[in-house]
C-alpha atoms as a PDB file:
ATOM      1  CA  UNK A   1       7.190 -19.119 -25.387  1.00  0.00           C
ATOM      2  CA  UNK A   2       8.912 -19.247 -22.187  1.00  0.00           C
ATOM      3  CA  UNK A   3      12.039 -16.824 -21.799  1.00  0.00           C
ATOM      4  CA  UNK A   4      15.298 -17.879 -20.580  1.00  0.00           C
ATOM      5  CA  UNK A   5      17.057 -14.777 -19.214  1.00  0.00           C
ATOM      6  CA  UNK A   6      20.551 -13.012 -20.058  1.00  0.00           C
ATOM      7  CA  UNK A   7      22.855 -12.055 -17.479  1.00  0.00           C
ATOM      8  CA  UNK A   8      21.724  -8.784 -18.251  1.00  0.00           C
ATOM      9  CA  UNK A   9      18.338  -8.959 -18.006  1.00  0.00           C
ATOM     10  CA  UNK A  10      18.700 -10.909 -14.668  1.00  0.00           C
ATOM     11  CA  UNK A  11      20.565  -7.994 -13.324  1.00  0.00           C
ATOM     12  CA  UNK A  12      17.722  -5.883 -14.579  1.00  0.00           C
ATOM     13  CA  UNK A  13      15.491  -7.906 -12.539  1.00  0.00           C
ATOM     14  CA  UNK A  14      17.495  -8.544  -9.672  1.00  0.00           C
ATOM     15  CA  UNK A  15      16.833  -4.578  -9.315  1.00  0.00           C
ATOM     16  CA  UNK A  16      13.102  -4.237  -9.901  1.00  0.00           C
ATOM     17  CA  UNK A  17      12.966  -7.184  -7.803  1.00  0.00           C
ATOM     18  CA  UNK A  18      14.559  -5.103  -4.767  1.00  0.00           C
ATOM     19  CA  UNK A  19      13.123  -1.630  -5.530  1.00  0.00           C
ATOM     20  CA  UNK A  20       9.399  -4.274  -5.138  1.00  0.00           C
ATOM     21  CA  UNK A  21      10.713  -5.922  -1.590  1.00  0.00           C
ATOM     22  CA  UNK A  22      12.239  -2.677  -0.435  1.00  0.00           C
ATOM     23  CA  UNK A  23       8.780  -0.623  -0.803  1.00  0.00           C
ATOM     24  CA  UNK A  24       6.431  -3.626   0.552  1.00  0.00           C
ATOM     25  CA  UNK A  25       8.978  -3.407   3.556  1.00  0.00           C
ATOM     26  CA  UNK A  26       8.402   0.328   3.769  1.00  0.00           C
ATOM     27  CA  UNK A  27       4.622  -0.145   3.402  1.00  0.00           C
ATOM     28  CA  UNK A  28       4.579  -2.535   6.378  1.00  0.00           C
ATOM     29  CA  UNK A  29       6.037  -0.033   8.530  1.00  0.00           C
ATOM     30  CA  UNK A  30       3.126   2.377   7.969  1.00  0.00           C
ATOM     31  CA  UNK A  31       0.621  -0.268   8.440  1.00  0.00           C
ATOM     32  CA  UNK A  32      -1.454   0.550  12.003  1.00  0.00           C
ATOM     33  CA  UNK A  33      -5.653   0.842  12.221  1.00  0.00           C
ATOM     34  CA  UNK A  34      -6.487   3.872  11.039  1.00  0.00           C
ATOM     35  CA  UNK A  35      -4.544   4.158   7.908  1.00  0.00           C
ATOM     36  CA  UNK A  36      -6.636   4.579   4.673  1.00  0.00           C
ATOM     37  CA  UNK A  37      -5.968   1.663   2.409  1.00  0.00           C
ATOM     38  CA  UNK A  38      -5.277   5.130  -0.249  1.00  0.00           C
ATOM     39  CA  UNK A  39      -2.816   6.197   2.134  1.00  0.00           C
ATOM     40  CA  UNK A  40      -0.562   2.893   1.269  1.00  0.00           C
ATOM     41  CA  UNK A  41      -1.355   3.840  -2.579  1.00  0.00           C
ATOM     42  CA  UNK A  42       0.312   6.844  -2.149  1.00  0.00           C
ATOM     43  CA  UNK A  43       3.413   5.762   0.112  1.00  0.00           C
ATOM     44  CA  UNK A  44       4.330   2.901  -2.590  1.00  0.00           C
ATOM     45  CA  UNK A  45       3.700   4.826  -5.566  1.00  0.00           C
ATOM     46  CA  UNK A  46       6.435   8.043  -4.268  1.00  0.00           C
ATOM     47  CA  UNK A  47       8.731   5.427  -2.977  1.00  0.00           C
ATOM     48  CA  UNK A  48       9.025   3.448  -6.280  1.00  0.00           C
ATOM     49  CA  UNK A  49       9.174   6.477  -8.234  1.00  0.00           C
ATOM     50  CA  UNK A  50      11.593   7.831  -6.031  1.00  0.00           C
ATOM     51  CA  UNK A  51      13.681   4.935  -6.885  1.00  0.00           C
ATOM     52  CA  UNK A  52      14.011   5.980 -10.293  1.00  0.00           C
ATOM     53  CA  UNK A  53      11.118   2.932 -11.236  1.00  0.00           C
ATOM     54  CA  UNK A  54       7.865   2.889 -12.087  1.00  0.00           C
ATOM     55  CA  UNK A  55       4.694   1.657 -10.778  1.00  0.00           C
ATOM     56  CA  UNK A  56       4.209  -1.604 -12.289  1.00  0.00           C
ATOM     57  CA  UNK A  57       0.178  -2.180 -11.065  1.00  0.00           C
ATOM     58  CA  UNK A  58      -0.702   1.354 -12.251  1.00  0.00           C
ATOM     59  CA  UNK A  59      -2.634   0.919 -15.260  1.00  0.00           C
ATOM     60  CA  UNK A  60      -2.049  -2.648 -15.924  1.00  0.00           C
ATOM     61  CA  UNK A  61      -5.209  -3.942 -17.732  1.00  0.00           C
ATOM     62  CA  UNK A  62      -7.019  -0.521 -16.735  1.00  0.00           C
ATOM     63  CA  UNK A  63      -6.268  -1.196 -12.918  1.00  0.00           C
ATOM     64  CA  UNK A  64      -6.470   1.823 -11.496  1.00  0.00           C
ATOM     65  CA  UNK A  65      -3.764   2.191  -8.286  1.00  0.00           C
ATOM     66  CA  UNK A  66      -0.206   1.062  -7.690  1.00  0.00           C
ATOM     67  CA  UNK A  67      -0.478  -1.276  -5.332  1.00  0.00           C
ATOM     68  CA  UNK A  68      -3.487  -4.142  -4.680  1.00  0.00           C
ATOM     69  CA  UNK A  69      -4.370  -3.818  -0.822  1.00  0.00           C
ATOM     70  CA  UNK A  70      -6.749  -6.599   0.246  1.00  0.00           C
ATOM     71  CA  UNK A  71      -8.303  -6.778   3.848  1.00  0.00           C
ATOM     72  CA  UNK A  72      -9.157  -9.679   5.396  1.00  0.00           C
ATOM     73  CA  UNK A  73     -12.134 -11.611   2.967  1.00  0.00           C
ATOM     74  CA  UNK A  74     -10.274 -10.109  -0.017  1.00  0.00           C
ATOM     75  CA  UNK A  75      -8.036 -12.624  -1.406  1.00  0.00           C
ATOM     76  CA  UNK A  76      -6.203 -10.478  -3.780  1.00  0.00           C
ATOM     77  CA  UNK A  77      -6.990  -7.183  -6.262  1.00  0.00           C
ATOM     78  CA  UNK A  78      -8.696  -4.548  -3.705  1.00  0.00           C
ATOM     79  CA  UNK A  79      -8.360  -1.114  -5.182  1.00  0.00           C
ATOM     80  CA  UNK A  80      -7.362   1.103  -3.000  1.00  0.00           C
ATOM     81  CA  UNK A  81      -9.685   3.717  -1.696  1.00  0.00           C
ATOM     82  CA  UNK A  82     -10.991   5.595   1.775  1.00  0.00           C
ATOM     83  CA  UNK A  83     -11.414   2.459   3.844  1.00  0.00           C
ATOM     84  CA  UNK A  84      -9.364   2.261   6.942  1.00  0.00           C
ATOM     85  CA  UNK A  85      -7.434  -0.858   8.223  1.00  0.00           C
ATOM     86  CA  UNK A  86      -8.943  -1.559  11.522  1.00  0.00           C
ATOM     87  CA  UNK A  87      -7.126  -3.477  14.596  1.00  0.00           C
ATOM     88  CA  UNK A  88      -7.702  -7.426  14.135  1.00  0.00           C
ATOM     89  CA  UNK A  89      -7.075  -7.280  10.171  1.00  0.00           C
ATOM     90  CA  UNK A  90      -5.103  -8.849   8.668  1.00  0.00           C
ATOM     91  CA  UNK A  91      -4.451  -7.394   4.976  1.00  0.00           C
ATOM     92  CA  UNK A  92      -2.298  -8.679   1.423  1.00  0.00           C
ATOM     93  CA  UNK A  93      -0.327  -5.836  -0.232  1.00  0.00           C
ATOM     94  CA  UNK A  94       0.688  -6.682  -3.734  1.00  0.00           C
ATOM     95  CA  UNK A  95       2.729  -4.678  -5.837  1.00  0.00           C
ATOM     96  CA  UNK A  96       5.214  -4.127  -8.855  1.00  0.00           C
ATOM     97  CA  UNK A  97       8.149  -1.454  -9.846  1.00  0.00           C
ATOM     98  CA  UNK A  98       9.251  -1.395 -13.450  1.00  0.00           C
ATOM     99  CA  UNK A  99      12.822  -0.902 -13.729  1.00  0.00           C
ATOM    100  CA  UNK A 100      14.875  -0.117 -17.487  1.00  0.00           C
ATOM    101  CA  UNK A 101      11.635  -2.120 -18.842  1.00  0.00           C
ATOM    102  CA  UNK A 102      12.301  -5.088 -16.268  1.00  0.00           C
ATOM    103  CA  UNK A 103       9.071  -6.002 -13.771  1.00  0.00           C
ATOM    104  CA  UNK A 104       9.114  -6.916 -10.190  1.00  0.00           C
ATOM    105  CA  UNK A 105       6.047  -8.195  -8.392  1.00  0.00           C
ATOM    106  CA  UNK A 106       5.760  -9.392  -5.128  1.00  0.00           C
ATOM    107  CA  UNK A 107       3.145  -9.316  -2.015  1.00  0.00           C
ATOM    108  CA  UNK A 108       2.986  -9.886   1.739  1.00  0.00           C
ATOM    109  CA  UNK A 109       0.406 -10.153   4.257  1.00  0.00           C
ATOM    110  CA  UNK A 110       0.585  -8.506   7.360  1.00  0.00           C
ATOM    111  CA  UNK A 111      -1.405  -7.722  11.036  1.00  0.00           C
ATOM    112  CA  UNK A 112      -3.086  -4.834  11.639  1.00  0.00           C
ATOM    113  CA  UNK A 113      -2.364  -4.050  15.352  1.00  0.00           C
ATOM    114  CA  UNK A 114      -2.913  -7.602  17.551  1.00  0.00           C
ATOM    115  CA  UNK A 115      -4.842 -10.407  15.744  1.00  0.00           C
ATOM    116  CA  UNK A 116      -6.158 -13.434  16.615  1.00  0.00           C
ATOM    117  CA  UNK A 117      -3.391 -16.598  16.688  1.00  0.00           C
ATOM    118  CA  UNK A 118      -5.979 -18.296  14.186  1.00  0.00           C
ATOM    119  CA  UNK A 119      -4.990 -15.353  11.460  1.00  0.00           C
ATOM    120  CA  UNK A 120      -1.554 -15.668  12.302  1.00  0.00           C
ATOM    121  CA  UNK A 121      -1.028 -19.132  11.885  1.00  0.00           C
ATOM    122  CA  UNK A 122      -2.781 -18.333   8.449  1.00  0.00           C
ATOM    123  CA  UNK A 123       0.013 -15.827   7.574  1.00  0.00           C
ATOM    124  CA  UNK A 124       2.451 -18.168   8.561  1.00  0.00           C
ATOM    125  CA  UNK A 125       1.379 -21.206   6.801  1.00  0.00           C
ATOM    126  CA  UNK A 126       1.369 -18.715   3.245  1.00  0.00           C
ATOM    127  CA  UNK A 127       4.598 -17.934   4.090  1.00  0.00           C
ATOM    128  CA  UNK A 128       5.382 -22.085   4.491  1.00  0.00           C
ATOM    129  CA  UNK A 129       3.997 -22.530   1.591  1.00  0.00           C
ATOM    130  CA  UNK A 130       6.096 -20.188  -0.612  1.00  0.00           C
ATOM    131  CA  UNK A 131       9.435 -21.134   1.534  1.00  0.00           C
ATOM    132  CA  UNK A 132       8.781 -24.866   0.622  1.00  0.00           C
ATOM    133  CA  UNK A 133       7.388 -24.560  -2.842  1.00  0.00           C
ATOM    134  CA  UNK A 134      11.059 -22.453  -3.577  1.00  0.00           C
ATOM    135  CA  UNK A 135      12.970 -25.516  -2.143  1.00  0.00           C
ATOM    136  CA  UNK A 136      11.391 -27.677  -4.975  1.00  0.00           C
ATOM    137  CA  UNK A 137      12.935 -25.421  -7.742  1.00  0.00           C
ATOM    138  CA  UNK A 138      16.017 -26.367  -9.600  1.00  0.00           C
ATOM    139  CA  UNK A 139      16.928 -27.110 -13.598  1.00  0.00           C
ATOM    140  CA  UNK A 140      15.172 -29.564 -14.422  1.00  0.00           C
ATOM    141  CA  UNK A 141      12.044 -29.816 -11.996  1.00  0.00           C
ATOM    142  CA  UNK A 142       8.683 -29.314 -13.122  1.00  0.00           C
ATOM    143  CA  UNK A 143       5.846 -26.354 -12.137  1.00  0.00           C
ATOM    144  CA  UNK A 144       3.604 -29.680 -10.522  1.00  0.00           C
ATOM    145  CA  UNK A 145       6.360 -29.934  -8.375  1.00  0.00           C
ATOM    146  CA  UNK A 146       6.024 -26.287  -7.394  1.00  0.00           C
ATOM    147  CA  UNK A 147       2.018 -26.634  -7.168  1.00  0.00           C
ATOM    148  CA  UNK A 148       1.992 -29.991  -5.165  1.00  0.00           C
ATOM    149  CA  UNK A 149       4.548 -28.539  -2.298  1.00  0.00           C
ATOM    150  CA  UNK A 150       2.072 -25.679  -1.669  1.00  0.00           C
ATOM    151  CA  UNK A 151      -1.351 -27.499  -1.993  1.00  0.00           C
ATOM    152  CA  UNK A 152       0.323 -30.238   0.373  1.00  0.00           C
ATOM    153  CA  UNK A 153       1.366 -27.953   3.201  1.00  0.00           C
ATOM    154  CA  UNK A 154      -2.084 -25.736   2.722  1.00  0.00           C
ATOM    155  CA  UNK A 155      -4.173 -28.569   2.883  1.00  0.00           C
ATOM    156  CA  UNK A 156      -2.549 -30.495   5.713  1.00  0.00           C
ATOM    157  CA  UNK A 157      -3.010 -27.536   7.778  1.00  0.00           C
ATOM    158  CA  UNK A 158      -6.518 -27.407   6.904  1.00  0.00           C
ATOM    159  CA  UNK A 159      -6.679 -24.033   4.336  1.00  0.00           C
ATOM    160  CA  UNK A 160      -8.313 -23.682   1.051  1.00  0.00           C
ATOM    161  CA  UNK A 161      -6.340 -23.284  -2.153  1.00  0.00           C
ATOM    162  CA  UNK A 162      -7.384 -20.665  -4.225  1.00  0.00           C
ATOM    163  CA  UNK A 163      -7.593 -22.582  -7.717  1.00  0.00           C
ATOM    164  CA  UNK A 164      -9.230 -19.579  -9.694  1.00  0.00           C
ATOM    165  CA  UNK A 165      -5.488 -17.580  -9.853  1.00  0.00           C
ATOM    166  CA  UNK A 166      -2.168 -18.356  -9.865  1.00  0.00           C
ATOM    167  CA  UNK A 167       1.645 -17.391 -10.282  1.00  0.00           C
ATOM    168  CA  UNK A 168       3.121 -16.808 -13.468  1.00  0.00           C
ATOM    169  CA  UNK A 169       6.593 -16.169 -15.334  1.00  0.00           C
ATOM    170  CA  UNK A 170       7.435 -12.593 -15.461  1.00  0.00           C
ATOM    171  CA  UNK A 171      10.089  -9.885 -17.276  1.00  0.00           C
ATOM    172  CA  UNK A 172       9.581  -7.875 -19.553  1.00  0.00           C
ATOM    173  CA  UNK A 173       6.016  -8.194 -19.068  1.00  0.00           C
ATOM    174  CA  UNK A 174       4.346  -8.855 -15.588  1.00  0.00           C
ATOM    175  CA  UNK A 175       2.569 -12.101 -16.777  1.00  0.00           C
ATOM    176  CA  UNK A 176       4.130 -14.319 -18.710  1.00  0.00           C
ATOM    177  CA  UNK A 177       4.442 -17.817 -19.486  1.00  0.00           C
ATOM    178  CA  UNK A 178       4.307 -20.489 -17.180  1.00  0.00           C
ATOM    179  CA  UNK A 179       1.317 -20.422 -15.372  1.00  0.00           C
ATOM    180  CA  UNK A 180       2.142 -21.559 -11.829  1.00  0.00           C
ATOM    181  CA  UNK A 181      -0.682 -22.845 -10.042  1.00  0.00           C
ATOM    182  CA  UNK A 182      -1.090 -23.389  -6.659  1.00  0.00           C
ATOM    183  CA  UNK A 183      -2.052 -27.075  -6.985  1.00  0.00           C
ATOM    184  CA  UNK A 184      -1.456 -29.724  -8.837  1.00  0.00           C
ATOM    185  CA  UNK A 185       0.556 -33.122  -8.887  1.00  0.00           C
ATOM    186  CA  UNK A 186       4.026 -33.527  -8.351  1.00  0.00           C
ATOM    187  CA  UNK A 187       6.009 -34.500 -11.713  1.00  0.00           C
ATOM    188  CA  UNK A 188       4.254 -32.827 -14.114  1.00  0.00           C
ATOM    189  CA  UNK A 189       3.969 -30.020 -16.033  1.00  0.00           C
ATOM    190  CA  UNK A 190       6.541 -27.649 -18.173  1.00  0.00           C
ATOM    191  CA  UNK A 191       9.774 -28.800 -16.618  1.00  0.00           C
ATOM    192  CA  UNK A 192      11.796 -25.643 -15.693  1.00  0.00           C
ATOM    193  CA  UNK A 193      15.247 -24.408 -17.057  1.00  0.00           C
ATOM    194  CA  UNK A 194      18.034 -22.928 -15.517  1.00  0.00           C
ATOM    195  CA  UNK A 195      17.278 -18.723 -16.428  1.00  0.00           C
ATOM    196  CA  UNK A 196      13.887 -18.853 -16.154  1.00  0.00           C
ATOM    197  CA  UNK A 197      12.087 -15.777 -13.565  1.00  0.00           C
ATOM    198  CA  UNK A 198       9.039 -17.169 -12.085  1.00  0.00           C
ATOM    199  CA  UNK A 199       6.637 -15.810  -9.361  1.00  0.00           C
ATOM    200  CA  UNK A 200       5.368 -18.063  -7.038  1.00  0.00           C
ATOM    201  CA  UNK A 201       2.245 -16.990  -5.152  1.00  0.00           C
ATOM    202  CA  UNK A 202       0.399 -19.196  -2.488  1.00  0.00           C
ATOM    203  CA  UNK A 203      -3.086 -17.642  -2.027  1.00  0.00           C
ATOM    204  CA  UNK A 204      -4.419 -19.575   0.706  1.00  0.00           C
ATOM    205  CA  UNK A 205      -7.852 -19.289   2.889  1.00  0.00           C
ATOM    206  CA  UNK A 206      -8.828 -20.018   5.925  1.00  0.00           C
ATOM    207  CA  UNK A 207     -11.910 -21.995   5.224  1.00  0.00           C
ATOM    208  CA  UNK A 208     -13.397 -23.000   1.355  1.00  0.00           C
ATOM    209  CA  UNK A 209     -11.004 -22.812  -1.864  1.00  0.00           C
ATOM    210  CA  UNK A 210     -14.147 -21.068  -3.878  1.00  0.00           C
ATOM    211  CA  UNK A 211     -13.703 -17.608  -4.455  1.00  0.00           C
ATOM    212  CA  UNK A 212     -16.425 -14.723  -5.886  1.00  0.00           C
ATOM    213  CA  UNK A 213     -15.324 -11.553  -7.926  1.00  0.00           C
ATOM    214  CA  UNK A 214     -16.665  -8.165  -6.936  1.00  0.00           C
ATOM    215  CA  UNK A 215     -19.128  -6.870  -9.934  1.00  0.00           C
ATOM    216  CA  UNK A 216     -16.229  -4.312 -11.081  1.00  0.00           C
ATOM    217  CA  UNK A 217     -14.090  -7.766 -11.841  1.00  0.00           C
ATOM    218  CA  UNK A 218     -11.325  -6.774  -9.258  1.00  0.00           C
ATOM    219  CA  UNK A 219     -11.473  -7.903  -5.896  1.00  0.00           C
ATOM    220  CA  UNK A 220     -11.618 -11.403  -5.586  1.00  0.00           C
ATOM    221  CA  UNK A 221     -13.516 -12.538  -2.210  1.00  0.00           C
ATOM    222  CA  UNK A 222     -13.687 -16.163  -0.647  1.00  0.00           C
ATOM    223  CA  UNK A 223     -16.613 -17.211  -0.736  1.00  0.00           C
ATOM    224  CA  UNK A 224     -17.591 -17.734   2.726  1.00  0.00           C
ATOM    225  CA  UNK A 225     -15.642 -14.740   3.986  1.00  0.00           C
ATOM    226  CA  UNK A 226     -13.020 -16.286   5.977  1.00  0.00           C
ATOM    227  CA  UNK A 227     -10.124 -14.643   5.567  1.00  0.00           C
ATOM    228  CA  UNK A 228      -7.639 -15.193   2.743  1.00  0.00           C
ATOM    229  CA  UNK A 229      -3.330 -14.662   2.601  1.00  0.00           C
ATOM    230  CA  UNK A 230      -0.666 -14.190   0.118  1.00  0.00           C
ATOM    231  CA  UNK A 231       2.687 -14.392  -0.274  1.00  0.00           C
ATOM    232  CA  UNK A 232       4.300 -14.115  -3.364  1.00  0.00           C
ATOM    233  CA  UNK A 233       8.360 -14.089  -4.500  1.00  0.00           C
ATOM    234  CA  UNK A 234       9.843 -13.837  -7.572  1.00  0.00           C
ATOM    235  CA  UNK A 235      12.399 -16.398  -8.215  1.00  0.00           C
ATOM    236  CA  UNK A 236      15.250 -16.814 -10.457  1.00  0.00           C
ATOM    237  CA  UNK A 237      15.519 -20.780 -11.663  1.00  0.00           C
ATOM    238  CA  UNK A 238      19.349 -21.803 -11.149  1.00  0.00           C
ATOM    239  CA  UNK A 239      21.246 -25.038 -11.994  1.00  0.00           C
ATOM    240  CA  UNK A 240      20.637 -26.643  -8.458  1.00  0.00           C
ATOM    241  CA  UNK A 241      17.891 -24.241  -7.214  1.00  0.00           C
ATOM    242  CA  UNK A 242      16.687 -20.746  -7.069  1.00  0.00           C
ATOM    243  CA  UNK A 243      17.614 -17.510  -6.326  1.00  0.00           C
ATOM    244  CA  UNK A 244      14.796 -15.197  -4.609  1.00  0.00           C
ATOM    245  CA  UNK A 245      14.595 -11.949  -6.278  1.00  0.00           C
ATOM    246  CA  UNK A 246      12.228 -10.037  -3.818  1.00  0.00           C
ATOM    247  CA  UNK A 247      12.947 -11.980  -0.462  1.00  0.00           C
END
């Protein structure tokens, strides 16, 4: 069953939405080679407790850290740990604050130091791809409509879609129903209604679409270790579009 939201609960999530943005902002500051990928762990997890939330990741399904921090190859799920971010990475940070039993999830990739214009034009084209799958939500459109804007723009540019995950409806809990792939045809699927929260989350690779899983069933490689980027917002479906809870 797909939830239509309350006033209420879309103020809820309006503010576990911004506690989410606010502390991937604040993890992007600290981001420099050198930092331990643990080190990131333990900025997000005092700054969303600090804002009177909780760590949404922490937990989940056994996961063991509060924020997802994936390097390069990774495309999404690396468990934080001693590793250090070296200059020339480029590396995803996804995470989640609970708020009054309200979720917000969200994730950015970002440069570690100066890298290459080929793994910036990577970030950028995520980014694209979330902007312009966004401007295809309204009352009344459909999650194809969603899929097809970002497998068009990935795939024109030359990228892999991951096809193995995708985004999801979220409140209460931090997956919910719809599914919201990242490819798929235009005009079809479940057609969306004003009050639904969605998160839409372009994982996109530089080369192949295929993905492997680490033997712990976590992080989730490409499988010809290009490098991999995501981008994810959560967005609010409105009468003649969408407001972004987390941009």
């Amino acid at each position: 069953m797909i939830a239509i939201r309350t006033q209420r609960e879309l103020e809820l999530l309006r503010t576990a939405g911004r506690i989410t943005r606010d502390t991937l902002i604040y993890l992007g500051e600290h981001i420099k080679p050198g930092i331990r990928t643990d080190d990131l762990n333990a900025l997000a997890n005092e700054y969303i407790r600090k804002a009177k939330a909780k760590p949404a990741f922490l937990n989940y399904n056994g996961y063991p850290k509060s924020v997802c921090v994936s390097p390069d190859d990774i495309v999404v799920h690396g468990i934080p740990g001693p590793k250090r971010l070296e200059e020339g990475m480029i590396v995803s940070i996804d995470t989640g604050a609970v708020y009054e039993g309200y979720v917000g999830d969200s994730a950015r990739t970002y440069a570690v130091g100066r890298i290459s214009a080929e793994k910036q034009r990577l970030i950028d084209v995520t980014r694209e791809c979330c902007n312009r799958a966004a401007q295809t939500i309204r009352d009344g459109a459909r999650i194809g409509d969603i899929s097809a804007a970002v497998q068009t723009h990935a795939e024109s540019n030359g990228y892999g879609v991951v096809r193995a995950l995708e985004g999801h409806g979220i409140g209460r809990d931090m997956h919910e129903d719809p599914g919201v792939p990242n490819f798929g045809k235009a005009g079809t699927g479940v057609r969306l209604k004003s009050g639904m929260v969605i998160c839409v989350e372009p994982m996109i690779n530089m080369g192949t679409w295929k993905v492997k899983f680490d033997a712990d069933g976590w992080a989730c490689r490409t499988a010809d270790g290009q490098p991999s980027a995501h981008y994810e917002n959560m967005l609010a479906v409105t009468e003649d579009g969408c407001e972004n809870l987390t941009e």
